[in-house]
C-alpha atoms as a PDB file:
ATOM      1  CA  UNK A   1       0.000   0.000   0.000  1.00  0.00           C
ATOM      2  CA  UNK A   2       3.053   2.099   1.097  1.00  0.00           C
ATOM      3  CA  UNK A   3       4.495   1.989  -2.554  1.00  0.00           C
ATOM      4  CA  UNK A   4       1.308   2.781  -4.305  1.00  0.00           C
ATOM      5  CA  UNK A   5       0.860   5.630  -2.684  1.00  0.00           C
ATOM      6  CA  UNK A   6       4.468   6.724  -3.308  1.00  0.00           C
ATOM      7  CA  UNK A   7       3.784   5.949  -7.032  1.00  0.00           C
ATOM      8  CA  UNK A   8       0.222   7.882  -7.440  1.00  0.00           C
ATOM      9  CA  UNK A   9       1.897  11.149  -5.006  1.00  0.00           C
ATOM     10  CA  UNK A  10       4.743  11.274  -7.438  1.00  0.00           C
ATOM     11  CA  UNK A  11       2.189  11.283 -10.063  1.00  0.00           C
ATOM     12  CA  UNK A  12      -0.088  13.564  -8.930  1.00  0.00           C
ATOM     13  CA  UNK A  13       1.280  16.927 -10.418  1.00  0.00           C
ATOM     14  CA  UNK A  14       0.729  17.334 -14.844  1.00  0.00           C
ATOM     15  CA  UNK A  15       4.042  18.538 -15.201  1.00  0.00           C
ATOM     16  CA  UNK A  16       5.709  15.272 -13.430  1.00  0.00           C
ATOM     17  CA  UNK A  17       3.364  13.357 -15.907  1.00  0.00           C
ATOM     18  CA  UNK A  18       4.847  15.424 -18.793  1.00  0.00           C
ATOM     19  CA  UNK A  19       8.680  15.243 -17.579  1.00  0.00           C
ATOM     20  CA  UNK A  20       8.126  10.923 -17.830  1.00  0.00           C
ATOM     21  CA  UNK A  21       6.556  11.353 -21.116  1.00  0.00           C
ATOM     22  CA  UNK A  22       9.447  13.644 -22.390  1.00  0.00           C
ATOM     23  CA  UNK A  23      11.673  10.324 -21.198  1.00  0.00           C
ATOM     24  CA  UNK A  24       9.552   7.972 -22.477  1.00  0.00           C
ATOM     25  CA  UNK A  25       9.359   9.296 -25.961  1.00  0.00           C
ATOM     26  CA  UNK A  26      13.007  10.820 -26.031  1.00  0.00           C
ATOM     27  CA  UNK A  27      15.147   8.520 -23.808  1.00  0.00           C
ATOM     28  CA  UNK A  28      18.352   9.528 -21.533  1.00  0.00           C
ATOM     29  CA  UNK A  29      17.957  13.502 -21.284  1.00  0.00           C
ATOM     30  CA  UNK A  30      20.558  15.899 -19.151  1.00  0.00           C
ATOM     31  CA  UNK A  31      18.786  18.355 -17.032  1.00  0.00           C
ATOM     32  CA  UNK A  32      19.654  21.145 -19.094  1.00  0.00           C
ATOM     33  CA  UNK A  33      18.025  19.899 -22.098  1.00  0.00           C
ATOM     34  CA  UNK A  34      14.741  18.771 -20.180  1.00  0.00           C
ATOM     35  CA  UNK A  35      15.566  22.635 -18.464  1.00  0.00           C
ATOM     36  CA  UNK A  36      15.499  24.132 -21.877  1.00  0.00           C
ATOM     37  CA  UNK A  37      12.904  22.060 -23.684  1.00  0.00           C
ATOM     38  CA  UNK A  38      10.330  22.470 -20.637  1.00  0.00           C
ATOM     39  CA  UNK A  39      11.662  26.249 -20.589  1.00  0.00           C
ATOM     40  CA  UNK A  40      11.356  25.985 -16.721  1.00  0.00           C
ATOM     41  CA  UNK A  41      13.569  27.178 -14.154  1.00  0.00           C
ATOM     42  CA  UNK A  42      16.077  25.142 -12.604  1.00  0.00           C
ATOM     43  CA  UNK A  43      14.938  24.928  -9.026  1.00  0.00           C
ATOM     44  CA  UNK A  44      11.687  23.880  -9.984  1.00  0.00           C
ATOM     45  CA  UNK A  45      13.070  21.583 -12.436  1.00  0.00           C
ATOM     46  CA  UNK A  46      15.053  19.790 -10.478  1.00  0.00           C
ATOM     47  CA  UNK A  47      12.384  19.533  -7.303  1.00  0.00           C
ATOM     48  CA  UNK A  48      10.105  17.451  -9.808  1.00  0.00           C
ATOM     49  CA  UNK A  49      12.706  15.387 -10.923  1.00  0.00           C
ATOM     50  CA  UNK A  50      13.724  14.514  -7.399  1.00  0.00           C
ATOM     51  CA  UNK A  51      10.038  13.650  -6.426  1.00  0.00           C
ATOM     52  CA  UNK A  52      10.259  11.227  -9.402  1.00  0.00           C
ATOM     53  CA  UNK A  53      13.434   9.925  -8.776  1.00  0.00           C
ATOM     54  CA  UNK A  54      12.657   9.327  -5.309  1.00  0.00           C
ATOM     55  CA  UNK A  55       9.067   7.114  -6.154  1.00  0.00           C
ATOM     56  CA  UNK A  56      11.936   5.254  -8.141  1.00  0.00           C
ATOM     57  CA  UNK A  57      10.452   6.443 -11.706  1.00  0.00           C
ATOM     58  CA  UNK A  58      13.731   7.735 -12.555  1.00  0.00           C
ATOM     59  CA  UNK A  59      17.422   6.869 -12.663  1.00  0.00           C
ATOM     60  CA  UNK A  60      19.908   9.547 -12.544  1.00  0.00           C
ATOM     61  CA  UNK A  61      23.809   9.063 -14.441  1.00  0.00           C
ATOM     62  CA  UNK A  62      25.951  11.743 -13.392  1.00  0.00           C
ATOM     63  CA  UNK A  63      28.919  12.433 -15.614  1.00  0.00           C
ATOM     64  CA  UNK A  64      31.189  15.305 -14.599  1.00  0.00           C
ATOM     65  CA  UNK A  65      28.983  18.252 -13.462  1.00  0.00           C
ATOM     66  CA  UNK A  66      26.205  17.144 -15.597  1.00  0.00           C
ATOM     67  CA  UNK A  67      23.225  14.540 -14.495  1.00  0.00           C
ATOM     68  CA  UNK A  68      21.408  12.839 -17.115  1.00  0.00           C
ATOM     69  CA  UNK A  69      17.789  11.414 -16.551  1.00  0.00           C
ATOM     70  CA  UNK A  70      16.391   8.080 -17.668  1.00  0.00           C
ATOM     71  CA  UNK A  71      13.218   6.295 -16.943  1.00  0.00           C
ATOM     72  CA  UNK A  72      13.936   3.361 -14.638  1.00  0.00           C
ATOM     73  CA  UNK A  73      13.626  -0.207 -14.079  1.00  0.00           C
ATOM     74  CA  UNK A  74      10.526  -0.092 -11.941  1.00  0.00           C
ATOM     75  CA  UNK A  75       8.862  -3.167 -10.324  1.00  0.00           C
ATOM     76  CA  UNK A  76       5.401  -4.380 -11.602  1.00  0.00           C
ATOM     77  CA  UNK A  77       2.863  -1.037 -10.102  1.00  0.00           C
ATOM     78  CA  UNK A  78       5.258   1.294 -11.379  1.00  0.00           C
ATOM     79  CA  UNK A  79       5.978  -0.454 -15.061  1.00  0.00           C
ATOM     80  CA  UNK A  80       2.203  -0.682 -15.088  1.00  0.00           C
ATOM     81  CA  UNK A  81       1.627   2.831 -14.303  1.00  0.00           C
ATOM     82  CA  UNK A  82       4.010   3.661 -17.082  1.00  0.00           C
ATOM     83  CA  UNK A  83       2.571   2.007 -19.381  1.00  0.00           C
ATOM     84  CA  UNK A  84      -0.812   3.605 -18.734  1.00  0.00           C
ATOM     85  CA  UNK A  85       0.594   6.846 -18.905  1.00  0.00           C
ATOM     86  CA  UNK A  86       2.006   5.610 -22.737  1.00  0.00           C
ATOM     87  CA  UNK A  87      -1.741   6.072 -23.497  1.00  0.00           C
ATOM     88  CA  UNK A  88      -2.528   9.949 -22.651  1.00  0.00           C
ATOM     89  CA  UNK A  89      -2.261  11.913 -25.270  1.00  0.00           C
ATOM     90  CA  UNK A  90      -0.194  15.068 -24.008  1.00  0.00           C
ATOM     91  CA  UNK A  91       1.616  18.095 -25.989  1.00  0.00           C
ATOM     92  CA  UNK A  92       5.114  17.574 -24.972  1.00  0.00           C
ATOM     93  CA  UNK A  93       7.976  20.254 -26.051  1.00  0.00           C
ATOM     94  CA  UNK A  94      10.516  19.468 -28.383  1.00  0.00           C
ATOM     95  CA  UNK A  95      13.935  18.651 -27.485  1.00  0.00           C
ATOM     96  CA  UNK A  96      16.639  20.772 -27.328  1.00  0.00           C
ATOM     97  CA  UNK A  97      19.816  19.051 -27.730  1.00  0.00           C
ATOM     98  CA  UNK A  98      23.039  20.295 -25.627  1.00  0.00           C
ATOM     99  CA  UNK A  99      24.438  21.557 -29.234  1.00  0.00           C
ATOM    100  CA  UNK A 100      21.311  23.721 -29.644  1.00  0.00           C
ATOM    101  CA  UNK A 101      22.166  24.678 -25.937  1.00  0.00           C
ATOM    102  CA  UNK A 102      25.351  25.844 -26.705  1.00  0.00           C
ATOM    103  CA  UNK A 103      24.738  27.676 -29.806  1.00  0.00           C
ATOM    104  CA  UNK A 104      21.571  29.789 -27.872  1.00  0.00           C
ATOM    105  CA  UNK A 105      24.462  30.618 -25.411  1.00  0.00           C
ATOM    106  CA  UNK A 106      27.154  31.359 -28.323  1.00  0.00           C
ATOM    107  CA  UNK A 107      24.083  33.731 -29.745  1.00  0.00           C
ATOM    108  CA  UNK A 108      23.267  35.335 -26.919  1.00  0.00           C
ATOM    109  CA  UNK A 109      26.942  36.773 -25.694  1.00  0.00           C
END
């Protein structure tokens, strides 16, 4: 009961819903892509992606200063509840690669 109601809490925000779909449909993402594609602050960013990581949605791979964001290996609720969420039909933001990131930057200097 415990883990279900870690699951559904971690789920219960549309932007949460949106950051797994992003992952679902574009695979491993650093957090300044998903910060750039989602055009959301950083802070807030990164308090929704700790919610999801800690309801064990997400796996995190840091390399250097950067952490990148994958959806993980979840037991049998939360790979159910995945899949259900495969069948909403959202509007989810293109993705900007970290080369688009650092010609924006390049442009705007």
């Amino acid at each position: 009961m415990d883990n279900f109601l870690r699951l559904i809490s971690a789920l219960n925000d549309p932007t949460r819903i949106r950051i797994i779909k992003f992952l679902q449909q574009h695979g491993r993402s650093c957090v300044c892509e998903l910060q750039h594609s989602f055009d959301m602050g950083q802070p807030r960013l990164s308090r929704h992606l700790k919610i999801l990581k800690d309801a064990l949605f997400l796996d995190v791979d840091r390399e250097g200063t950067k952490a990148f964001y994958t959806i993980a290996p979840g037991d049998e609720m939360a790979n159910q509840l995945l899949k259900t969420l495969d069948s909403l039909s959202l509007q989810l933001p293109e993705k900007i690669s970290m080369e688009e990131i650092k010609q924006l930057k390049k442009e705007a200097a």
